[in-house]
N, C-alpha and C. Protein backbone atom coordinates (compact mmCIF):
# COMPACT_ATOMS: atom_id res chain seq x y z
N UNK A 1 30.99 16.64 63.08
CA UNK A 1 30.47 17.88 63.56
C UNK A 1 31.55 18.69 64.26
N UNK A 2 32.32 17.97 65.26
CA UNK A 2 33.10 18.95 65.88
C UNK A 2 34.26 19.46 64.86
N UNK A 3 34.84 18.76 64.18
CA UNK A 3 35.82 19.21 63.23
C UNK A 3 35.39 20.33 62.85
N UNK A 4 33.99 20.06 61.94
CA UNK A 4 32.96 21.83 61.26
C UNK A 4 33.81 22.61 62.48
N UNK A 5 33.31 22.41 63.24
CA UNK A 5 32.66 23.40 64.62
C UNK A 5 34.37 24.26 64.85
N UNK A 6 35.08 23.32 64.61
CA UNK A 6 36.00 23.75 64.98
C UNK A 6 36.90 24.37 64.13
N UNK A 7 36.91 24.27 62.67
CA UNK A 7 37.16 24.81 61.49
C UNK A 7 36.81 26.24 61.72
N UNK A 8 35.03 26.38 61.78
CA UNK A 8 34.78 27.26 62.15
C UNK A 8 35.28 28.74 62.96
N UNK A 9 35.12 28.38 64.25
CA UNK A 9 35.87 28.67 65.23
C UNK A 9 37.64 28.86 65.17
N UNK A 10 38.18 28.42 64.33
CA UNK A 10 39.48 28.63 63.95
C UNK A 10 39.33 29.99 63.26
N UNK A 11 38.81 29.84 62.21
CA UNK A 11 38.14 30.47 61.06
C UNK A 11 38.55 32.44 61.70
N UNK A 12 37.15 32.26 62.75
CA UNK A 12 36.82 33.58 63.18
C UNK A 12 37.92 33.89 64.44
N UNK A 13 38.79 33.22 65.13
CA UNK A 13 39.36 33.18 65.87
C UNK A 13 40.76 34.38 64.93
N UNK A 14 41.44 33.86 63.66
CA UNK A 14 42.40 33.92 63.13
C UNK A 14 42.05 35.39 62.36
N UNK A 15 40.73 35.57 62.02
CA UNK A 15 40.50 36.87 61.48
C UNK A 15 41.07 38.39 62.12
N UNK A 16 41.78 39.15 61.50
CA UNK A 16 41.90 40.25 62.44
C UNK A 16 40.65 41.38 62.79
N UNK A 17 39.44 41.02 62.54
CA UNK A 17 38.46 42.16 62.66
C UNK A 17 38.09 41.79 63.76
N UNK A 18 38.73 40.90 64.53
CA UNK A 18 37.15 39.87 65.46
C UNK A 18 37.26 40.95 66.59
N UNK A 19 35.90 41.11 66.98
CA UNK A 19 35.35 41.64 68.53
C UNK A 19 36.19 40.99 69.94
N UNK A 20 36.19 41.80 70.66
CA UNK A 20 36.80 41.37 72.10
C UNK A 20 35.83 40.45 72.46
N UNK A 21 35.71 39.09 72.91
CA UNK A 21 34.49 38.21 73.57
C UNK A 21 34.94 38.55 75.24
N UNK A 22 33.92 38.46 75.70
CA UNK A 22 33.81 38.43 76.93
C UNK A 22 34.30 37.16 77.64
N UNK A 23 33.63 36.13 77.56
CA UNK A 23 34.07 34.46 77.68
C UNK A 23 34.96 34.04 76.62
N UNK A 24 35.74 33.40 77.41
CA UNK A 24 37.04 32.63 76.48
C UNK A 24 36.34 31.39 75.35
N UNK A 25 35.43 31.10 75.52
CA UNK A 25 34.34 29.96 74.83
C UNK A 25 33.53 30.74 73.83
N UNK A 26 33.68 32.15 73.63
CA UNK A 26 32.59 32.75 73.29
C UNK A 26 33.56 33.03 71.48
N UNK A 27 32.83 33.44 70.34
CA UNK A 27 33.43 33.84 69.25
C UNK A 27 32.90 34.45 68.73
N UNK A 28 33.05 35.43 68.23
CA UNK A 28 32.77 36.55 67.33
C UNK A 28 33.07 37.32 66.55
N UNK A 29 32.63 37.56 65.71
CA UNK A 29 32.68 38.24 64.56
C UNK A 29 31.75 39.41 63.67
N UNK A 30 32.42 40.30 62.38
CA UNK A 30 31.45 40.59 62.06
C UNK A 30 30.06 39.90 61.75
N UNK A 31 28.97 40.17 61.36
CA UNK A 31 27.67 39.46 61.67
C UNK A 31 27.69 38.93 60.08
N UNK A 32 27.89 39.56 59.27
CA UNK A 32 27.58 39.45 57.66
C UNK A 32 28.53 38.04 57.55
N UNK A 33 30.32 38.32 58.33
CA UNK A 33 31.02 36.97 57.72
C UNK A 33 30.54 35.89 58.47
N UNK A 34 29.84 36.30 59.78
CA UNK A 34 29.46 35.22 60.56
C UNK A 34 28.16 34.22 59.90
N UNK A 35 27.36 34.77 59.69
CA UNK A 35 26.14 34.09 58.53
C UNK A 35 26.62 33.88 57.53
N UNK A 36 27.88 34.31 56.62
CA UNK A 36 28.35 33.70 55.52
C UNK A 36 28.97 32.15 56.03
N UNK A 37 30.05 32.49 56.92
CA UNK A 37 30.61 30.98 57.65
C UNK A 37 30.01 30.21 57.87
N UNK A 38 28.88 30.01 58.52
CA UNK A 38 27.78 29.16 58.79
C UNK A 38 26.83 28.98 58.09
N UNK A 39 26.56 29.26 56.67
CA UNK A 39 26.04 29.08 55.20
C UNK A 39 26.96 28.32 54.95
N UNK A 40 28.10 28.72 54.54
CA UNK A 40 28.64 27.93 53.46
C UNK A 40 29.44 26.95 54.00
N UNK A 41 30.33 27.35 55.60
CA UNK A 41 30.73 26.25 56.14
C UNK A 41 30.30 25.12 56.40
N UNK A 42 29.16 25.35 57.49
CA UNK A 42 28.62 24.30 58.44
C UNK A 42 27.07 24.22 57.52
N UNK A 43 26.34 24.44 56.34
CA UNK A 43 25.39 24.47 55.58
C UNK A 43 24.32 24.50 56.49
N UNK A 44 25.13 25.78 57.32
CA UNK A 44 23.32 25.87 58.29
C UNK A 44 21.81 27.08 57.63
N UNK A 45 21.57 26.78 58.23
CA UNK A 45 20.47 27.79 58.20
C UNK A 45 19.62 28.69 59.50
N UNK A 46 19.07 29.76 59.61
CA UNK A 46 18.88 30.50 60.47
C UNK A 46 17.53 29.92 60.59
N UNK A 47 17.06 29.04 61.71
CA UNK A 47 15.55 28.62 62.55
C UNK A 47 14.69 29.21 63.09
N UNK A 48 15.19 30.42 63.54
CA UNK A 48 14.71 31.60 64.21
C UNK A 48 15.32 32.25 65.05
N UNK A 49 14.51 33.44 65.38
CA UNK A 49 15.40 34.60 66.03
C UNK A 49 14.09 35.08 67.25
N UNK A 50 14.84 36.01 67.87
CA UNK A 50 13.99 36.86 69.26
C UNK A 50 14.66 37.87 69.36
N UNK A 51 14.54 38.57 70.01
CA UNK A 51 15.22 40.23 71.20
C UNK A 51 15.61 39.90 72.19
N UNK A 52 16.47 40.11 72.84
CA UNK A 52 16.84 39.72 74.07
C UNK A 52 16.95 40.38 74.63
N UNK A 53 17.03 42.28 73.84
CA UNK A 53 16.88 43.31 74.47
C UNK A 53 16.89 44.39 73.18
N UNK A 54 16.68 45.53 73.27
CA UNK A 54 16.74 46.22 72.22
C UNK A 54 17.97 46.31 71.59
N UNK A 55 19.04 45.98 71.44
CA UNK A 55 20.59 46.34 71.13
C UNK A 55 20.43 45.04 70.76
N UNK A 56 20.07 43.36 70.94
CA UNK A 56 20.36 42.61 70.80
C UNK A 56 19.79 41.05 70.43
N UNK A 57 19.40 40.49 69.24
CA UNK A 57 19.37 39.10 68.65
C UNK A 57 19.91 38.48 68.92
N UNK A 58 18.85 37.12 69.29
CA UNK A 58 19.41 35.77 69.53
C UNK A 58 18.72 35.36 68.10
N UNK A 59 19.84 34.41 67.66
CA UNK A 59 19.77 33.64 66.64
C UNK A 59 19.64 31.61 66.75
N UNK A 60 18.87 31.15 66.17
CA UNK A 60 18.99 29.80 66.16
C UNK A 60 19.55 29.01 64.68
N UNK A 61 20.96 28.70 64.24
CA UNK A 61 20.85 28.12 63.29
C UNK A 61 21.05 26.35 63.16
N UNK A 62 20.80 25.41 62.40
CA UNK A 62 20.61 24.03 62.54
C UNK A 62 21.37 23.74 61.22
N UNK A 63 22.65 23.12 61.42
CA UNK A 63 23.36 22.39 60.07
C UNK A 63 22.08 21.74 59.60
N UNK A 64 22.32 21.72 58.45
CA UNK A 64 21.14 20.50 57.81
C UNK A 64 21.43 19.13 57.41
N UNK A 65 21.33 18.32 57.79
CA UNK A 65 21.66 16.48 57.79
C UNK A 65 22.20 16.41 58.87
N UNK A 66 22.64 17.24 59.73
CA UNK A 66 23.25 16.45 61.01
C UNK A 66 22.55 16.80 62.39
N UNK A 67 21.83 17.66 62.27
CA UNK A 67 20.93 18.43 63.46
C UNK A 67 22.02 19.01 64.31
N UNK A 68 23.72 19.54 63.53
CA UNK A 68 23.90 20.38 64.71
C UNK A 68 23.59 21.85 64.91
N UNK A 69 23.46 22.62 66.24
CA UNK A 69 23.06 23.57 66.46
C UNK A 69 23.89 24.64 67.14
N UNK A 70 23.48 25.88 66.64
CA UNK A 70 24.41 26.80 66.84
C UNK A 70 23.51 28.07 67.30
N UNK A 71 23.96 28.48 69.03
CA UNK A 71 22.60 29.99 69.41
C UNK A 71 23.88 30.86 68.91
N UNK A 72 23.29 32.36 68.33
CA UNK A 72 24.18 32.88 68.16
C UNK A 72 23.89 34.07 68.32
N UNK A 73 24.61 35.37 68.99
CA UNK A 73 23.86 36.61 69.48
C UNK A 73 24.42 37.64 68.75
N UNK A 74 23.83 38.42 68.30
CA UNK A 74 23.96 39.15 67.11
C UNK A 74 23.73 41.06 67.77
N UNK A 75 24.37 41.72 67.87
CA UNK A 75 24.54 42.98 67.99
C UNK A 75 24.06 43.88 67.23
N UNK A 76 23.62 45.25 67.75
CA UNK A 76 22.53 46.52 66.78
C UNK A 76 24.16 47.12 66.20
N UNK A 77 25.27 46.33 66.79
CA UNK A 77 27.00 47.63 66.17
C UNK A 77 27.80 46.56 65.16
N UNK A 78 26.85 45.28 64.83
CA UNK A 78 27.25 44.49 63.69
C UNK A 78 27.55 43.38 64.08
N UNK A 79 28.08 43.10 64.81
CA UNK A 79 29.11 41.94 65.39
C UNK A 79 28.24 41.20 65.72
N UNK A 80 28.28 39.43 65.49
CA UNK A 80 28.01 38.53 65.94
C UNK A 80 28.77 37.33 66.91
N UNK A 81 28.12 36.91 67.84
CA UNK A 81 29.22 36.00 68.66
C UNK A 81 28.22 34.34 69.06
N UNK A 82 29.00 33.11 68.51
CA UNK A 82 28.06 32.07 68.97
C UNK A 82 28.63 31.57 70.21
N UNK A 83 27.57 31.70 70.89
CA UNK A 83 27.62 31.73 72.35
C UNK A 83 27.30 30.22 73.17
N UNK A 84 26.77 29.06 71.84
CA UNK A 84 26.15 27.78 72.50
C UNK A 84 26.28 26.95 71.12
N UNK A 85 26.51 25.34 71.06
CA UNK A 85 26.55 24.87 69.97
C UNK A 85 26.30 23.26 70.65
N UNK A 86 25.38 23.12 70.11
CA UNK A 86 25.34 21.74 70.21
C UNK A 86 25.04 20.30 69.33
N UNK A 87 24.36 19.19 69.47
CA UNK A 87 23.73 18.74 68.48
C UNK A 87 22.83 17.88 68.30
N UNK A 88 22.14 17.19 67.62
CA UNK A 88 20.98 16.45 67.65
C UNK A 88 19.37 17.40 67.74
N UNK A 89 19.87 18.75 66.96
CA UNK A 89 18.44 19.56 67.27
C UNK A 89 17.73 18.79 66.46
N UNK A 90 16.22 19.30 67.44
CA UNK A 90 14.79 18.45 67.33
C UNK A 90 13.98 19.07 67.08
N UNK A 91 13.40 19.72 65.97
CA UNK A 91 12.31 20.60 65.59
C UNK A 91 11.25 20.29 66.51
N UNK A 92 10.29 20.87 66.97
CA UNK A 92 8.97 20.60 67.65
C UNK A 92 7.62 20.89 66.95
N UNK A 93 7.00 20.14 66.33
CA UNK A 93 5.62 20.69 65.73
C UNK A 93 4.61 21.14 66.64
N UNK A 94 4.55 22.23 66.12
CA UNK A 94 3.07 22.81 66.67
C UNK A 94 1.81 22.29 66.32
N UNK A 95 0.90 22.70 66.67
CA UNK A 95 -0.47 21.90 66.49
C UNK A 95 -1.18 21.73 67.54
N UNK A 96 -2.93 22.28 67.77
CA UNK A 96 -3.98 21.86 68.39
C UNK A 96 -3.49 21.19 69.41
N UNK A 97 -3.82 21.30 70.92
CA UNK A 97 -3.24 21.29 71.88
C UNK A 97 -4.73 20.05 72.23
């Protein structure tokens, strides 16, 4: 996982389009190569999303076979930045309380 993670993160680090991050931990990119990287890199998929404010998406994506996880915040001016990555995600079923 960390190798991915860090491939990754090389990846968008080395690009010359990338966004200024705020946090030195933080990475970003356009949003389109950023969901391509994490498709085809890390074979994730997008779990779900929210607002976090009007200008701004939070994203949840989950490699598939390894449960790692990636929050990733996504901008209304294109740019995406993953902001949290971890692993062992745990789907939660819903159902009748």
């Amino acid at each position: 996982m960390i190798t991915r993670l860090v491939a990754l993160l090389t990846a968008c680090i080395a690009l010359p389009t990338l966004a200024d991050a705020q946090m030195s931990d933080v990475s970003c990119d356009d949003s389109a190569r950023m969901a391509s990287m994490l498709t085809e890199v890390l074979n994730a998929e997008r779990q779900g999303t929210g607002l976090r404010d009007p200008d701004t998406m939070l994203e949840v994506w989950v490699a598939q076979g390894n449960g790692d996880w990636m929050i990733v915040q996504t901008y209304a001016n294109g740019t995406s930045c993953i902001v949290a990555i971890g692993e062992h995600w745990e789907a939660v079923q819903t159902g009748p309380a």
